[in-house]
Protein backbone atom coordinates (compact mmCIF):
# COMPACT_ATOMS: atom_id res chain seq x y z
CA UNK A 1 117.67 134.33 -170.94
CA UNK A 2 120.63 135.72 -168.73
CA UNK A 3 120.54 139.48 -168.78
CA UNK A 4 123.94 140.26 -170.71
CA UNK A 5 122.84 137.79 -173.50
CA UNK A 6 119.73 139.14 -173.97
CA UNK A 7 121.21 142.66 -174.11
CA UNK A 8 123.63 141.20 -177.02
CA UNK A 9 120.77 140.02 -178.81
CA UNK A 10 118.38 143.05 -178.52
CA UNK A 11 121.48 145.28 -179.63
CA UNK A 12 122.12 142.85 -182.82
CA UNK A 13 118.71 142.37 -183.19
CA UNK A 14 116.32 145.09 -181.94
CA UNK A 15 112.88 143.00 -182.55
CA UNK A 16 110.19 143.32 -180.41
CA UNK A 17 110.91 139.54 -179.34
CA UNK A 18 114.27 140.53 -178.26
CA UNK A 19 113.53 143.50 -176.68
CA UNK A 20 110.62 142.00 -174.48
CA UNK A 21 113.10 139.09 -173.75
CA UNK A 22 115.57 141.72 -172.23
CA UNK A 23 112.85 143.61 -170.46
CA UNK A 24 112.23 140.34 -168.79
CA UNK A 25 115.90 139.87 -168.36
CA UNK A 26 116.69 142.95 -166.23
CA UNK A 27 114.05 142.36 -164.01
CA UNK A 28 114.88 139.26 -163.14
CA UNK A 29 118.58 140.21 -162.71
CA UNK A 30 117.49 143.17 -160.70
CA UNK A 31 115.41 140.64 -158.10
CA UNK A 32 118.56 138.23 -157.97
CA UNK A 33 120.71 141.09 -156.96
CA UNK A 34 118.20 141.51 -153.94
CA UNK A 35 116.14 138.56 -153.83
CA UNK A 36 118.82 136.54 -151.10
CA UNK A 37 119.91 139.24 -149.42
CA UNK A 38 118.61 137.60 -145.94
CA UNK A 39 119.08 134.03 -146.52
CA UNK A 40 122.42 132.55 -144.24
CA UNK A 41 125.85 132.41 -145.97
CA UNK A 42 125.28 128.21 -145.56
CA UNK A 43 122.59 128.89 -148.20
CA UNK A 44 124.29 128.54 -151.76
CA UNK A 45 122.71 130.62 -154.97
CA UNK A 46 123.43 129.52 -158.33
CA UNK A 47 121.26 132.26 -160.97
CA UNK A 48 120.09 131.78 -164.61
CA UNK A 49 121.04 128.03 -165.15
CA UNK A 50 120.51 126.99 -168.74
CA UNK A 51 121.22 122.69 -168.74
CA UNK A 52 120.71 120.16 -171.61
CA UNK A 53 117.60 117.50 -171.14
CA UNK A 54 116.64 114.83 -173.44
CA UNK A 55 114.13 117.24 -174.96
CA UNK A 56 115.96 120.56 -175.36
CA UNK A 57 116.92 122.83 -172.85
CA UNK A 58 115.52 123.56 -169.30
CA UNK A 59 115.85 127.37 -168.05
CA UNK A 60 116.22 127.77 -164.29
CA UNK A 61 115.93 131.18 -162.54
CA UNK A 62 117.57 130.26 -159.72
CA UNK A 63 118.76 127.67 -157.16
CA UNK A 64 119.54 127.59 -153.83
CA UNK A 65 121.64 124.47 -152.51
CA UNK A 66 121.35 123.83 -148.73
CA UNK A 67 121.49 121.14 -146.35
CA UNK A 68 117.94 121.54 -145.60
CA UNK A 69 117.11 120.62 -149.38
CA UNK A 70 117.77 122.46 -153.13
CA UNK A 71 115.22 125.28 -153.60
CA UNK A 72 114.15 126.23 -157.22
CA UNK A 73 112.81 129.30 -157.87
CA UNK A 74 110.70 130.18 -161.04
CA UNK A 75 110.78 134.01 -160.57
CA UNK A 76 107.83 136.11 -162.15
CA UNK A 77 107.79 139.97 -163.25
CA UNK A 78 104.19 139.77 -163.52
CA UNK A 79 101.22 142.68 -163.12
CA UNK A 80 98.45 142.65 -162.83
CA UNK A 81 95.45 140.15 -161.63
CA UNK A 82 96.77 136.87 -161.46
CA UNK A 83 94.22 133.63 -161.80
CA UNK A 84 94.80 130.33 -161.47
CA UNK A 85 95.62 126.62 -159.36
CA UNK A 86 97.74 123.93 -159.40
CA UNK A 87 95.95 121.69 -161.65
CA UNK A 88 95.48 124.13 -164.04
CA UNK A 89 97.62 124.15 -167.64
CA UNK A 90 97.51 127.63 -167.93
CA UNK A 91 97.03 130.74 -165.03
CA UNK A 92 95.31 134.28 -166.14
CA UNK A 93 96.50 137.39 -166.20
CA UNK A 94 93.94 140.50 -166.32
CA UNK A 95 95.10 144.01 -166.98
CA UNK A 96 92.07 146.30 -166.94
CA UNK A 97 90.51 145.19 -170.45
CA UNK A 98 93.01 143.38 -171.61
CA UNK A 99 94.20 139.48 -170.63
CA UNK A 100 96.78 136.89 -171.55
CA UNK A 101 97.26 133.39 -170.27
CA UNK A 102 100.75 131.67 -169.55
CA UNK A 103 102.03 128.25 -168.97
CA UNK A 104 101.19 126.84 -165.12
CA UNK A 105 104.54 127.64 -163.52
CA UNK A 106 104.47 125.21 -160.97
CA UNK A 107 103.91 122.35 -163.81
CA UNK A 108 106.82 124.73 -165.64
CA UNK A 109 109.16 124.27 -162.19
CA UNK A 110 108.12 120.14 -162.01
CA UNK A 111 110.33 120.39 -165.34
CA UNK A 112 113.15 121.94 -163.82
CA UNK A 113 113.22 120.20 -161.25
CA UNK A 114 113.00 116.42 -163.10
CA UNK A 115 115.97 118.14 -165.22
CA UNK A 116 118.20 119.09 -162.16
CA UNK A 117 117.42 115.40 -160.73
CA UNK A 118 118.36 113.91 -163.67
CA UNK A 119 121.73 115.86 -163.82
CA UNK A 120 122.68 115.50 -159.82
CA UNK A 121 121.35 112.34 -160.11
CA UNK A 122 119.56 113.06 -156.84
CA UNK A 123 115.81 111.80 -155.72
CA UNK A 124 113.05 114.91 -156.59
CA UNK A 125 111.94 114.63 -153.03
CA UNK A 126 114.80 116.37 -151.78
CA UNK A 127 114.24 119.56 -154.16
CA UNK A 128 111.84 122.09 -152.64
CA UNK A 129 109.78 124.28 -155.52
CA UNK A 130 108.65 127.78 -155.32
CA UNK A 131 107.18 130.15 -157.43
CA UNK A 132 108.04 134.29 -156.76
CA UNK A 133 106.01 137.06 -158.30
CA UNK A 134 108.04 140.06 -157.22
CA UNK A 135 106.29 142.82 -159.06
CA UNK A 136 104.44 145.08 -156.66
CA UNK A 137 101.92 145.69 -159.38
CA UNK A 138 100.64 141.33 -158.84
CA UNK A 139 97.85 140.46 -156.92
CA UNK A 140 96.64 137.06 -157.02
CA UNK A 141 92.31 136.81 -157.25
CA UNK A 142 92.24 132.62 -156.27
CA UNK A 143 93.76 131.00 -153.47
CA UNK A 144 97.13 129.37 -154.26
CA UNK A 145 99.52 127.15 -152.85
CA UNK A 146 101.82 127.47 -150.06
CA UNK A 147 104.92 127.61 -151.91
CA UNK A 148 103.23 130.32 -154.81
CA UNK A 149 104.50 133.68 -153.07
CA UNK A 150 104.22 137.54 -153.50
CA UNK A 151 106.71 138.20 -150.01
CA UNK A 152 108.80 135.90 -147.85
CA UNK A 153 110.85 134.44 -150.00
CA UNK A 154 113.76 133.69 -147.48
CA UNK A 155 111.62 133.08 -144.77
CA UNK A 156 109.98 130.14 -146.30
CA UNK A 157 113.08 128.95 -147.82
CA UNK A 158 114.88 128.95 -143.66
CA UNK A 159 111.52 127.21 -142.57
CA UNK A 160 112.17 124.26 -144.12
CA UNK A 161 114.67 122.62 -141.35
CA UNK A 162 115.15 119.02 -141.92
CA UNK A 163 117.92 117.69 -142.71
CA UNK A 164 118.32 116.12 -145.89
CA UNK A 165 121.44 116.55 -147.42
CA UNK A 166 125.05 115.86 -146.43
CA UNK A 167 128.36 118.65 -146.68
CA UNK A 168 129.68 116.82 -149.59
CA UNK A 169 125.79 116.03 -151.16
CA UNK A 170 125.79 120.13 -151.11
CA UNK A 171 129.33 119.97 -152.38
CA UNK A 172 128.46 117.59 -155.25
CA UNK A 173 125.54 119.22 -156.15
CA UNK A 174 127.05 122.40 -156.62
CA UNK A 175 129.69 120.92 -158.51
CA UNK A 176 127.87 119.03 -160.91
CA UNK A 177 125.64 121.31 -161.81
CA UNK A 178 128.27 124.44 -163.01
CA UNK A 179 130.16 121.60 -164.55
CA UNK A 180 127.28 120.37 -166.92
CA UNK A 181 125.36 123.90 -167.37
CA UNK A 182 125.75 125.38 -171.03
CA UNK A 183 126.84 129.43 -171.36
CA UNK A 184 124.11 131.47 -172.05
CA UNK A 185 124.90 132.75 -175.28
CA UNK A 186 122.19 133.89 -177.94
CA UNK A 187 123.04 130.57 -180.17
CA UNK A 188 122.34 128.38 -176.60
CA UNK A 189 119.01 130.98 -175.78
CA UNK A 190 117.74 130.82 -178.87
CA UNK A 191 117.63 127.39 -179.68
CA UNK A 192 116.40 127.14 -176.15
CA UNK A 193 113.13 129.54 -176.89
CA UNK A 194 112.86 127.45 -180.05
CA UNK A 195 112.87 123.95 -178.45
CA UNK A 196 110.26 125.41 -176.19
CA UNK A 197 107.64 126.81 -179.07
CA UNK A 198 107.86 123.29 -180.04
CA UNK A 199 107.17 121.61 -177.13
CA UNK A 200 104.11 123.92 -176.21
CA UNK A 201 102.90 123.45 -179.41
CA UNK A 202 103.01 119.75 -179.31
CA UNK A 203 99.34 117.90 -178.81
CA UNK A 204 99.10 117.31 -175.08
């Protein structure tokens, strides 16, 4: 949930749902306002995308269209010990005695990314994902992949120098996605949160 429409719910609503949700939401807004300060000005960020899919809602942190591919970045305020791989469903969390497990967000990201093909209508292999865990208090206790990262967020994203999308591809992109995105309103986040409780809780 965007940061001003998680404020209007916590202020309407001051649960402890809606108040973690806007916790969450400021730091996330607080690492977009700083997250891409290095990246070129031919890099183009698009934050806090909320688009329809056949099965709800998908929720994208952020995007970054390029020539040298579209980025999509599932961004993590996270402490603590982090656990976990690639094939796993679900990735650890330890906190001195305590612990909590959350969804895989690579396998999370695969579902952005299908959604974001499906609306540009452009082939997933020219999407690039990444996963950024920006809290200082993270440290990750198995090895992960290449594009799972603590630091060099815009130096991965300007390593990756092939060409594979045209001026007007990056044009059309652009366009097509803040043409079909929905407002993130509390009726449009709520019903998002909802479609996703069901869909977790859905045999596998």
């Amino acid at each position: 949930m965007g940061f001003f429409s998680s404020l209007a719910a916590a202020l309407s609503d001051p649960s402890k749902e809606n108040m973690n949700r806007l916790k969450g939401a400021k730091g996330e807004a607080q690492a977009a306002s700083g997250m891409f300060l290095f990246l070129p000005l031919e890099y183009k960020v698009i934050n806090d995308i909320l688009l329809p899919t056949p099965k709800g809602t998908a929720q994208i942190d952020h995007m970054i269209v390029s020539n040298y591919g579209i980025f999509v970045i599932e961004s993590k305020n996270i402490s603590g010990s982090i656990y976990g791989s690639a094939d796993d469903k679900e990735w650890t969390v330890c906190r001195g005695k305590s612990k909590f497990q959350f969804f895989n967000p690579l396998w999370q990201n695969a579902g952005h990314i299908r959604a974001l093909a499906g609306v540009t209508r452009l082939p997933e292999g020219l999407f690039h994902s990444l996963i950024f865990f920006w809290s200082d208090d993270c440290q990750f206790k198995t090895p992960m992949p290449e594009n799972v990262l603590q630091m060099g967020l815009c130096d991965y994203i300007t390593s990756k120098r092939r060409y594979l999308l045209s001026n007007s591809d990056v044009r059309m992109a652009i366009r097509t996605i803040n043409a079909t995105r929905l407002k993130t309103t509390k009726k449009n986040m709520d019903a998002h949160v909802a479609s996703l409780k069901r869909r977790h809780a859905a045999p596998s």
